[in-house]
Protein backbone atom coordinates (compact mmCIF):
# COMPACT_ATOMS: atom_id res chain seq x y z
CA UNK A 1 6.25 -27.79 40.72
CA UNK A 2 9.04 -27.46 38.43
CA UNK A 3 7.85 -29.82 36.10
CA UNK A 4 4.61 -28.44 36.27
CA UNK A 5 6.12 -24.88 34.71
CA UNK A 6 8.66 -26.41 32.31
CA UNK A 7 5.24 -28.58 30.84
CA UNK A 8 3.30 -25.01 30.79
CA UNK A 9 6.70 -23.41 28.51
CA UNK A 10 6.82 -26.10 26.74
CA UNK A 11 3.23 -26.37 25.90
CA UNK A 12 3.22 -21.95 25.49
CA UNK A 13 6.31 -22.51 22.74
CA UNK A 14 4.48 -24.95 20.90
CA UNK A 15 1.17 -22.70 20.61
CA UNK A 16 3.05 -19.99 19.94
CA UNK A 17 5.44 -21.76 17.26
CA UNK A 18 2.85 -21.47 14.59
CA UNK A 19 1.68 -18.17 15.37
CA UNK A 20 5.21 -16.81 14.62
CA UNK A 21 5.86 -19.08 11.45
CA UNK A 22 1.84 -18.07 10.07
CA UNK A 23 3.15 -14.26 10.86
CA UNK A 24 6.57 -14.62 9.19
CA UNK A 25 4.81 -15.85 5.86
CA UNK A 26 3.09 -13.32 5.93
CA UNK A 27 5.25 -10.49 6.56
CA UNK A 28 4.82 -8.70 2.99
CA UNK A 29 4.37 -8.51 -0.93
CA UNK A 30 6.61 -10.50 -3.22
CA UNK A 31 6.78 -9.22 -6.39
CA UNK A 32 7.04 -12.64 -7.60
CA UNK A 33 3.15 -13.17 -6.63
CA UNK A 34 1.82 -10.40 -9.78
CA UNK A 35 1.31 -6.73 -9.78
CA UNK A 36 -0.10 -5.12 -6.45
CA UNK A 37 -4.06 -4.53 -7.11
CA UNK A 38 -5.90 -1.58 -5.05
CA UNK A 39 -9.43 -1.07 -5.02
CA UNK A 40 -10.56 1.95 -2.34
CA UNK A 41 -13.85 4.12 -1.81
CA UNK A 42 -13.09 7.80 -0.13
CA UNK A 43 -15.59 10.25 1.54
CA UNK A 44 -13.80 13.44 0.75
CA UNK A 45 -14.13 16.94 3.22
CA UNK A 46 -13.93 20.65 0.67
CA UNK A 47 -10.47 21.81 2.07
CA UNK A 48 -9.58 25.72 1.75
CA UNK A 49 -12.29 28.22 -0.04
CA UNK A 50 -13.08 25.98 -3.06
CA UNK A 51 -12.47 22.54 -1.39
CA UNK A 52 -16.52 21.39 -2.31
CA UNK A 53 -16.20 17.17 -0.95
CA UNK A 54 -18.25 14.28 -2.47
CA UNK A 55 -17.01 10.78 -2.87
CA UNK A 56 -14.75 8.69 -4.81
CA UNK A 57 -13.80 5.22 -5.90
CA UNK A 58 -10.54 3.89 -7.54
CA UNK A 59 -8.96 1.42 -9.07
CA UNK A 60 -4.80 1.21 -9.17
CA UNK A 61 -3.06 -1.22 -11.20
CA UNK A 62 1.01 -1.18 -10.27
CA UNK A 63 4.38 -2.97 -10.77
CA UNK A 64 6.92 -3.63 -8.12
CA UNK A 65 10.08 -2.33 -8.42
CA UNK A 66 10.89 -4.55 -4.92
CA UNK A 67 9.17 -5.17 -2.15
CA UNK A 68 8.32 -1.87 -1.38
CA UNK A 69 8.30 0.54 -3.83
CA UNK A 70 5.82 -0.49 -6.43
CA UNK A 71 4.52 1.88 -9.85
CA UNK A 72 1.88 1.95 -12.01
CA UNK A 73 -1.45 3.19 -13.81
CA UNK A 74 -5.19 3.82 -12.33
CA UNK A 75 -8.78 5.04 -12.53
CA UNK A 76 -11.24 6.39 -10.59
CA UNK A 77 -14.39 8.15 -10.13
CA UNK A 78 -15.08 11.24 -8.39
CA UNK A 79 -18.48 13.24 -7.67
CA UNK A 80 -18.07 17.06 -6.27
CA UNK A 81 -21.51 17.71 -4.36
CA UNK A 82 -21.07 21.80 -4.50
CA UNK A 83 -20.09 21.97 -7.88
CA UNK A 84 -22.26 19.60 -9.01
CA UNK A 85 -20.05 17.50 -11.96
CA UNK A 86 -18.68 14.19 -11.70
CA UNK A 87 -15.14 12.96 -12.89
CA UNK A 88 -13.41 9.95 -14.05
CA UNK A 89 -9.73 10.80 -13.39
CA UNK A 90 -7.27 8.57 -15.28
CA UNK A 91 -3.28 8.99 -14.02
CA UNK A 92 -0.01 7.49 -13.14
CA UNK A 93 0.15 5.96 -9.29
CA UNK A 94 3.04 4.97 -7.06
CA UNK A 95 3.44 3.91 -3.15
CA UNK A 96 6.56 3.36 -1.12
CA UNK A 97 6.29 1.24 2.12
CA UNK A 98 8.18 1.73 4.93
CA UNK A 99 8.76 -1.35 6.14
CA UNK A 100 8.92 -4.88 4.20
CA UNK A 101 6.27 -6.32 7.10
CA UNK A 102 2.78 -7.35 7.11
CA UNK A 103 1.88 -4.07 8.90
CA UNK A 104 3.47 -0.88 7.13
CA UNK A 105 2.85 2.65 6.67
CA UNK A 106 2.93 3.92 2.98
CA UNK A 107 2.77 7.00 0.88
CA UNK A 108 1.60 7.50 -2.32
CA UNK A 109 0.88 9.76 -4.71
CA UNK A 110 -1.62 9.96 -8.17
CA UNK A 111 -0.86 12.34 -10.82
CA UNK A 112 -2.90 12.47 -14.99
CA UNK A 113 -5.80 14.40 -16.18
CA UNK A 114 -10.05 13.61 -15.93
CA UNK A 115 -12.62 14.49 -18.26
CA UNK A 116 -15.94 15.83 -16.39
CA UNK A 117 -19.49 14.92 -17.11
CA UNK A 118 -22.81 15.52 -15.56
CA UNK A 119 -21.91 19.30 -15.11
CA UNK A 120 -25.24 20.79 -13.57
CA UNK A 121 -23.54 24.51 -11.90
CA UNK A 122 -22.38 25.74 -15.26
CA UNK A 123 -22.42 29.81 -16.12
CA UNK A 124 -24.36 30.80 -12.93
CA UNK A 125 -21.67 33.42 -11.80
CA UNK A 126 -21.74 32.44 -8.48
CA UNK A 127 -19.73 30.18 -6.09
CA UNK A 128 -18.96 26.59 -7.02
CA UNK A 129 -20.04 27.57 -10.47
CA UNK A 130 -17.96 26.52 -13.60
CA UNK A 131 -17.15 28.43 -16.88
CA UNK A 132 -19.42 27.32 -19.82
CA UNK A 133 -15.47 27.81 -21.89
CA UNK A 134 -13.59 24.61 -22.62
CA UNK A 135 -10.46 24.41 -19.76
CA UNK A 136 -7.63 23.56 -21.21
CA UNK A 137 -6.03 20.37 -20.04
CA UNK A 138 -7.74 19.13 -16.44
CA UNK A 139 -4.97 18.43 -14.07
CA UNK A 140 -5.99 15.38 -11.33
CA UNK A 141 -2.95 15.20 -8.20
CA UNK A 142 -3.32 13.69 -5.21
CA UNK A 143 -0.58 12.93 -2.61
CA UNK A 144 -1.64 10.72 0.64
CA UNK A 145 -0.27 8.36 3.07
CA UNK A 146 -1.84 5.44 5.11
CA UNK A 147 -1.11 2.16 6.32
CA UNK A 148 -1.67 -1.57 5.00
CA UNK A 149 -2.23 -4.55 6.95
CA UNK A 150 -2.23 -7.99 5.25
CA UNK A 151 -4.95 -10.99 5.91
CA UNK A 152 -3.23 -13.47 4.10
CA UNK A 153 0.18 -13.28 1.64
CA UNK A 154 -1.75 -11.74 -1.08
CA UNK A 155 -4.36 -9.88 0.64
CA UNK A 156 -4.46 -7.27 2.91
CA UNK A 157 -6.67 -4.05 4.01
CA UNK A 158 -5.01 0.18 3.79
CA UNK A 159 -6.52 3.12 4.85
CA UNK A 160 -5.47 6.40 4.01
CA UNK A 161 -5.95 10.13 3.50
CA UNK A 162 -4.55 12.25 0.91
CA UNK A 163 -5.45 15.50 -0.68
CA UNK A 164 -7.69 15.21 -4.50
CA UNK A 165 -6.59 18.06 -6.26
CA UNK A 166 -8.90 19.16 -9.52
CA UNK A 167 -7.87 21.54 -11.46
CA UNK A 168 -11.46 23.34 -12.98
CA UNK A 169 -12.48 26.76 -14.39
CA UNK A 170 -14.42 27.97 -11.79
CA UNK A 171 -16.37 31.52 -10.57
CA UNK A 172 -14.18 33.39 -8.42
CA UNK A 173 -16.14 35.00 -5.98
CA UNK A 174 -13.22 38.35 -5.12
CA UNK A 175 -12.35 39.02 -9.20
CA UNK A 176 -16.13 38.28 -10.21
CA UNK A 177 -15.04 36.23 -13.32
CA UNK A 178 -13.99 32.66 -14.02
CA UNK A 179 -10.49 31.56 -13.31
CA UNK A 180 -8.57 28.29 -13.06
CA UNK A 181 -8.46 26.94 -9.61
CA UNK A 182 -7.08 23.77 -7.56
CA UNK A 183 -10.00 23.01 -5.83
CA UNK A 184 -8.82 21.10 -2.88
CA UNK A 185 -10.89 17.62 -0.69
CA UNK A 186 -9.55 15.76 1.87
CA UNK A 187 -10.38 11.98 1.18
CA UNK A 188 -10.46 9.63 4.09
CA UNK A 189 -10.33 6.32 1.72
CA UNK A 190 -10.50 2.69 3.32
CA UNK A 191 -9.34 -0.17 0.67
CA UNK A 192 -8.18 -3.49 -0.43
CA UNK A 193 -4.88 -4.63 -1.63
CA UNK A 194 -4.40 -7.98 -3.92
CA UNK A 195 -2.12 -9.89 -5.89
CA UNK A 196 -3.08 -12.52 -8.24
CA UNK A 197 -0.07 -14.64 -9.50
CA UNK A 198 0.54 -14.01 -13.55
CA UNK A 199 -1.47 -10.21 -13.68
């Protein structure tokens, strides 16, 4: 009988052996392996009175500092459904993971202009309407937080949320003229996460 369970350990440990060594290789980024590569879609809920929601794709292209705390550039594109216009946001990205692992939760945060195009609710003086003036310059932020799981070394999956703030000229419904607002969406974003050795 005792034979019997020190076969079954020994047999366990040696399934289990490569498990834990395919687990440690993978535990997290090395900066060694090229810039960290994120490619997400978000389907974004209107947040507060001028939140309007839509969708939105990006593309972030950043630098490690170390393992976990990595900065760069990126662009996206973003289309608000009650106002009607489309974006293409272009700004300065970082994200901090908490733990050098192959499962970690992250924050991040986006911050640069967009230009807008495809403006349909222009001069209507009415809700989710913009101004027909020129803004001056069109503020993009958006802070978030999620967590990133990898497949492989150099590949792994993150989902997040975070708050797209665009700043727009838009009707305002209590003063009955146009005024510069933060309009506000919460994006729920699912992603990939890459590194390809030399870029």
């Amino acid at each position: 009988m005792k034979t019997k369970v020190h076969n079954i350990r020994h047999l366990l440990f040696l399934v289990l052996l490569p498990i834990a060594s395919f687990t440690d290789a993978q535990t997290s980024f090395d900066p060694e392996e090229g810039c960290l590569n994120i490619i997400d879609v978000s389907y974004m809920q209107g947040i507060g009175e001028y939140g309007a929601g839509g969708i939105s794709a990006n593309y972030q292209h950043e630098t490690f500092i170390n393992e976990r705390f990595s900065i760069g550039a990126g662009i996206g594109y973003n289309h608000h459904k009650k106002y009607a216009f489309s974006a293409i946001p272009i700004y300065l990205s970082t994200h901090y993971f908490f733990l050098d692992r192959k499962f970690s939760p992250f924050v991040n945060l986006r911050v640069g202009g967009f230009a807008l195009f495809n403006t349909k609710n222009v001069g209507t003086n009415e809700k989710y309407s913009l101004s027909k003036e020129k803004q001056g310059f069109s503020l993009f932020v958006s802070p978030g937080a999620g967590v990133k799981m990898h497949i492989t070394p150099n590949i792994g999956i993150m989902a997040s949320i975070s708050d797209e703030a665009y700043l727009v000229k838009t009707f305002d419904t209590q003063r009955t003229d146009y005024k510069n607002k933060l309009i506000h969406d919460l994006g729920i974003s699912i992603g990939v996460c890459f590194q390809i050795k030399g870029w």
